[in-house]
N, C-alpha and C. Protein backbone atom coordinates (compact mmCIF):
# COMPACT_ATOMS: atom_id res chain seq x y z
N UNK A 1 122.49 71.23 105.40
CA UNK A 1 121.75 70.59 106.46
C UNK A 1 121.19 71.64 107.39
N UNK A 2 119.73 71.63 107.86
CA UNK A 2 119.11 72.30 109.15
C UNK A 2 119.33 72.03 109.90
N UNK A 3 118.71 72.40 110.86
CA UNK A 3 119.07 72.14 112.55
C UNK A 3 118.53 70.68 112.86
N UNK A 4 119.62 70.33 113.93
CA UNK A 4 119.13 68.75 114.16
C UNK A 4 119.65 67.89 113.06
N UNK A 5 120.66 68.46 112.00
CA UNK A 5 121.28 67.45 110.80
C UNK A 5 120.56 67.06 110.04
N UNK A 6 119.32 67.47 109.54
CA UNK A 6 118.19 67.26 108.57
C UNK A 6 118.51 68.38 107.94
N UNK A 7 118.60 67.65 106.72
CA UNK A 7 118.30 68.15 105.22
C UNK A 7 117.73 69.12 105.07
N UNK A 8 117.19 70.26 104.52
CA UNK A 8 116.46 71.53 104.12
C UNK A 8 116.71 71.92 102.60
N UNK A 9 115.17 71.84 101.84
CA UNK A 9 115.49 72.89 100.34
C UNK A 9 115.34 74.53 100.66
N UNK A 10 115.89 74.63 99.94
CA UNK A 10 116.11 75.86 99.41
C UNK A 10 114.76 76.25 98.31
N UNK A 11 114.81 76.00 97.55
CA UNK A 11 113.34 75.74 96.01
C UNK A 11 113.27 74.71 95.88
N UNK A 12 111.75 74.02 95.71
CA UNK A 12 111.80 72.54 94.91
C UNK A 12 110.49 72.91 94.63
N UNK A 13 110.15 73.03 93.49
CA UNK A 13 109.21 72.91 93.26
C UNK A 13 108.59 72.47 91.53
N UNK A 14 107.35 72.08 91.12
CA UNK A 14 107.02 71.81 89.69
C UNK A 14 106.52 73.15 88.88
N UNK A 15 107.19 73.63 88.11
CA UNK A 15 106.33 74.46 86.84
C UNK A 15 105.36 74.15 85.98
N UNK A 16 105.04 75.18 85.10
CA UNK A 16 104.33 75.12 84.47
C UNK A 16 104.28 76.09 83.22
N UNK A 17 104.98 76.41 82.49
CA UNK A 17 105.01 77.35 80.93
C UNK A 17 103.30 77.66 80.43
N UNK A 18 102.71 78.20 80.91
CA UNK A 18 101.16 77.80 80.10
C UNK A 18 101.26 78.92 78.40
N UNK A 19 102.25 79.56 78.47
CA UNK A 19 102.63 80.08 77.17
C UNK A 19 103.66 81.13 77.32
N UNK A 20 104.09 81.83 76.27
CA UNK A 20 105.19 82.72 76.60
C UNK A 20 104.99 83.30 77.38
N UNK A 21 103.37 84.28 78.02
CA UNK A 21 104.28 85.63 79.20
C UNK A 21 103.39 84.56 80.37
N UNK A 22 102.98 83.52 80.63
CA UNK A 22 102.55 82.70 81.97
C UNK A 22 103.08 81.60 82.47
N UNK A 23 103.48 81.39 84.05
CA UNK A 23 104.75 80.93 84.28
C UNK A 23 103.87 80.70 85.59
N UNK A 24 103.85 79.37 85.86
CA UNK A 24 103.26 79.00 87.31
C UNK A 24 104.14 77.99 87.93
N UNK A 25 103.90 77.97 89.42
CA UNK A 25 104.84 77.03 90.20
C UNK A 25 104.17 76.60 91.45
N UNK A 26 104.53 75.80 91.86
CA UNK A 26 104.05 75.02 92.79
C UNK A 26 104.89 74.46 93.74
N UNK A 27 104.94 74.22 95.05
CA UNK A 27 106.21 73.64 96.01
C UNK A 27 106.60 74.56 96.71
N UNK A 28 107.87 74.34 97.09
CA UNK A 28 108.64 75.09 97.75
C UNK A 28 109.37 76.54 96.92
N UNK A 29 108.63 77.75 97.16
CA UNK A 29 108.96 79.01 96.15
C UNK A 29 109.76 80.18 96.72
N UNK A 30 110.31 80.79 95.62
CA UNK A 30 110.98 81.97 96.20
C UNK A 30 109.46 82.64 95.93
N UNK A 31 109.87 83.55 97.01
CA UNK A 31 108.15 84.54 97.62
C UNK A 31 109.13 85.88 96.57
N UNK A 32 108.05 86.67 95.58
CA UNK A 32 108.74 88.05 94.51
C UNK A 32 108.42 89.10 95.95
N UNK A 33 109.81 89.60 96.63
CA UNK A 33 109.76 90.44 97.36
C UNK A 33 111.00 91.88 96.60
N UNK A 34 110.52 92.80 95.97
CA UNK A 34 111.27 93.65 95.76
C UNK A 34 112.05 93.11 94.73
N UNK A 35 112.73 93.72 94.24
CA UNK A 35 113.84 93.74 92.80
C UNK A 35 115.29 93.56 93.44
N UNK A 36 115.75 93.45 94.65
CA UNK A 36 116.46 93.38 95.28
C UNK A 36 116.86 91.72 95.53
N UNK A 37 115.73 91.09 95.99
CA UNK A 37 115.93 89.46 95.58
C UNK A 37 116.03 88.65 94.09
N UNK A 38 115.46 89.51 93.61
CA UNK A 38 115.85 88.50 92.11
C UNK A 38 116.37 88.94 91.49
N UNK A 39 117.79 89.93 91.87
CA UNK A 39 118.97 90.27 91.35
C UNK A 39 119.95 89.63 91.73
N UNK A 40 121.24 89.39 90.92
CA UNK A 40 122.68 88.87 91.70
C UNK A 40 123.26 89.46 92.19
N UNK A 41 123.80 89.08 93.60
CA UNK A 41 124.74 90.03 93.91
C UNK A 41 125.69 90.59 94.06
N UNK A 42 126.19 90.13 92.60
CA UNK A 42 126.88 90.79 91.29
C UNK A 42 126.43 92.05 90.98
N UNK A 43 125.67 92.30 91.17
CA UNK A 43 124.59 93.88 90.14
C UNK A 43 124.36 94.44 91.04
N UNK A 44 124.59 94.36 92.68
CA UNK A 44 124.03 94.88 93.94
C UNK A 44 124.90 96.39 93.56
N UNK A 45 124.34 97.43 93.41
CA UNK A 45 125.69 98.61 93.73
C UNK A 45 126.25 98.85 95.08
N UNK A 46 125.43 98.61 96.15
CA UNK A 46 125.74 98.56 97.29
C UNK A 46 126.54 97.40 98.04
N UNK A 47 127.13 97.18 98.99
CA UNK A 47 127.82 96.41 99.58
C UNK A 47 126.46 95.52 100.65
N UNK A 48 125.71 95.85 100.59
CA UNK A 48 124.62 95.24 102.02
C UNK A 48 123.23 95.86 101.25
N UNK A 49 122.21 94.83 101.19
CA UNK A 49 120.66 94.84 100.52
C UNK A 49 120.11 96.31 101.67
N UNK A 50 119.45 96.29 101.31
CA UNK A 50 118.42 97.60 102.13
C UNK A 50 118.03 97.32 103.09
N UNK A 51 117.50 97.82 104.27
CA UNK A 51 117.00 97.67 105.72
C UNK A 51 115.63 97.01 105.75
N UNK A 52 114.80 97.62 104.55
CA UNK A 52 113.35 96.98 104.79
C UNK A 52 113.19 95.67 104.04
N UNK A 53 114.16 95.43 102.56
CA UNK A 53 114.93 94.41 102.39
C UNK A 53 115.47 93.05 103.45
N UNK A 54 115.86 93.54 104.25
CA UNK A 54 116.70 92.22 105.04
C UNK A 54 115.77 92.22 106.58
N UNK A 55 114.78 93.30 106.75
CA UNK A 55 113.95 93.23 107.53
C UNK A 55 113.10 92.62 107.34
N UNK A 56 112.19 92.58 106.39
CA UNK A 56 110.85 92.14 105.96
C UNK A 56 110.37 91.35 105.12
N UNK A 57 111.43 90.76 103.90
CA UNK A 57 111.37 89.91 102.92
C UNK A 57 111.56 88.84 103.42
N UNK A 58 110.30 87.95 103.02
CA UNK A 58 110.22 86.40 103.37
C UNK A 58 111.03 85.58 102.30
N UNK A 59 111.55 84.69 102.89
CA UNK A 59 112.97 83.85 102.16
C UNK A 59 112.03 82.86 101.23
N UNK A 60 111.61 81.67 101.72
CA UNK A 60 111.19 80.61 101.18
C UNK A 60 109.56 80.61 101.80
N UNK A 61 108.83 79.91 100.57
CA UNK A 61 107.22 79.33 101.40
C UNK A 61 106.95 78.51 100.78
N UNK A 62 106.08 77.27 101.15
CA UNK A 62 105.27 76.31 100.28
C UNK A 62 104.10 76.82 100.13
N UNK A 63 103.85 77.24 98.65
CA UNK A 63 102.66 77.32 98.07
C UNK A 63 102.32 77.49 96.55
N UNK A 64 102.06 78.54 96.09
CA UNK A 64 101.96 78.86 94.42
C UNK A 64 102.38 79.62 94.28
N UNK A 65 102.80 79.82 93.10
CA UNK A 65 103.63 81.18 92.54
C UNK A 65 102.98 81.32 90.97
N UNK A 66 102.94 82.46 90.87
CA UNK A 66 102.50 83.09 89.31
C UNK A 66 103.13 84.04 89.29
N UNK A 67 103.22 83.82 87.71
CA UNK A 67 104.07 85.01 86.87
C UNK A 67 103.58 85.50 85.13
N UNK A 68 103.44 86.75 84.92
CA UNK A 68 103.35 86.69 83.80
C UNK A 68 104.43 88.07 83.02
N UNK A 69 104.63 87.67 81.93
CA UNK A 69 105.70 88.57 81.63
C UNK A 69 104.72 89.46 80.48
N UNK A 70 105.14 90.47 80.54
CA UNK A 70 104.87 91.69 78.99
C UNK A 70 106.41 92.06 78.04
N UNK A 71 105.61 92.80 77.37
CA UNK A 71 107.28 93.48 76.60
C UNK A 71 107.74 94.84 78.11
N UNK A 72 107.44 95.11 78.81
CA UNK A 72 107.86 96.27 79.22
C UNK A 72 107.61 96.26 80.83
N UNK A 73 106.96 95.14 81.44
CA UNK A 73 106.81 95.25 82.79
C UNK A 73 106.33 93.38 82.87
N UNK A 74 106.82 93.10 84.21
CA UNK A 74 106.96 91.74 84.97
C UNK A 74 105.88 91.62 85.83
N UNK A 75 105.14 91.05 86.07
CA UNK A 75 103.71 91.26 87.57
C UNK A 75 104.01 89.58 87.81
N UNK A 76 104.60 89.83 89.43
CA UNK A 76 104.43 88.02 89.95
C UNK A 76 104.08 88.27 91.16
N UNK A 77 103.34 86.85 91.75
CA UNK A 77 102.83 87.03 93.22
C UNK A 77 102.92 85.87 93.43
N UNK A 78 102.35 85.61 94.55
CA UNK A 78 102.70 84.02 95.29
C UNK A 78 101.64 83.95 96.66
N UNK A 79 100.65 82.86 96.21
CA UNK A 79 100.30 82.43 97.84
C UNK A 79 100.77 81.67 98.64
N UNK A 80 101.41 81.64 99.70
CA UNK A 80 102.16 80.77 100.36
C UNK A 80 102.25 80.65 101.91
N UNK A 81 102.71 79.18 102.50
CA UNK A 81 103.00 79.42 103.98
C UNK A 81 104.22 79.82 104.28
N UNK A 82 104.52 80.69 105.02
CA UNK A 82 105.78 81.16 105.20
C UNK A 82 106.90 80.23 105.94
N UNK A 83 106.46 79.48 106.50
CA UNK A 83 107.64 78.30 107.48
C UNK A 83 108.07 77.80 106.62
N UNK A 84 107.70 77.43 104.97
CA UNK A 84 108.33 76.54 104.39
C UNK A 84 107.71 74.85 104.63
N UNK A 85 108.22 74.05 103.27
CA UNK A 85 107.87 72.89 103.89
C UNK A 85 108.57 72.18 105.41
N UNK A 86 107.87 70.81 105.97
CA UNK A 86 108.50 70.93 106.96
C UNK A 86 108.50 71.99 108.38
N UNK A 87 107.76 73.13 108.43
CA UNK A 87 107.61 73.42 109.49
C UNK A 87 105.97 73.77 109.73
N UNK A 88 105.86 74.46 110.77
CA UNK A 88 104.72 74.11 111.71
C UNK A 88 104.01 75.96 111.28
């Protein structure tokens, strides 16, 4: 629950597979900030994410997300509002 006892997502959003390396989304998205967020932090070697990490990486946004995969490198981006759904 958010502030005021209302509900809040975390991700909700619809995909889209358009073939093996293209991967689209829509809704509420994780924003691709650094290799540091879409690791577990299980695999963290450190005890605490990085400074520009926990400074500057936006959590959640409503908007689009794309992704496409290769054999040897990942490229994703995302247009989005940063408040998330639900805010102003």
């Amino acid at each position: 629950a958010g502030n005021n006892g209302r509900s809040r997502f975390g991700e909700a959003w619809l995909g889209y597979d358009a073939c093996d390396a293209f991967f689209f989304a829509l809704g509420q998205v994780s924003v691709p900030f650094g290799l540091e967020n879409w690791g577990s932090s299980s695999d963290t070697p450190f005890m605490e994410l990085s400074m520009p990490t926990n400074a500057f990486a936006p959590d959640y946004g409503l908007g689009l997300y794309a992704e496409w995969h290769g054999q040897i490198i990942t490229l994703a981006g995302a247009i989005y509002h940063p408040g998330g759904a639900g805010q102003r």
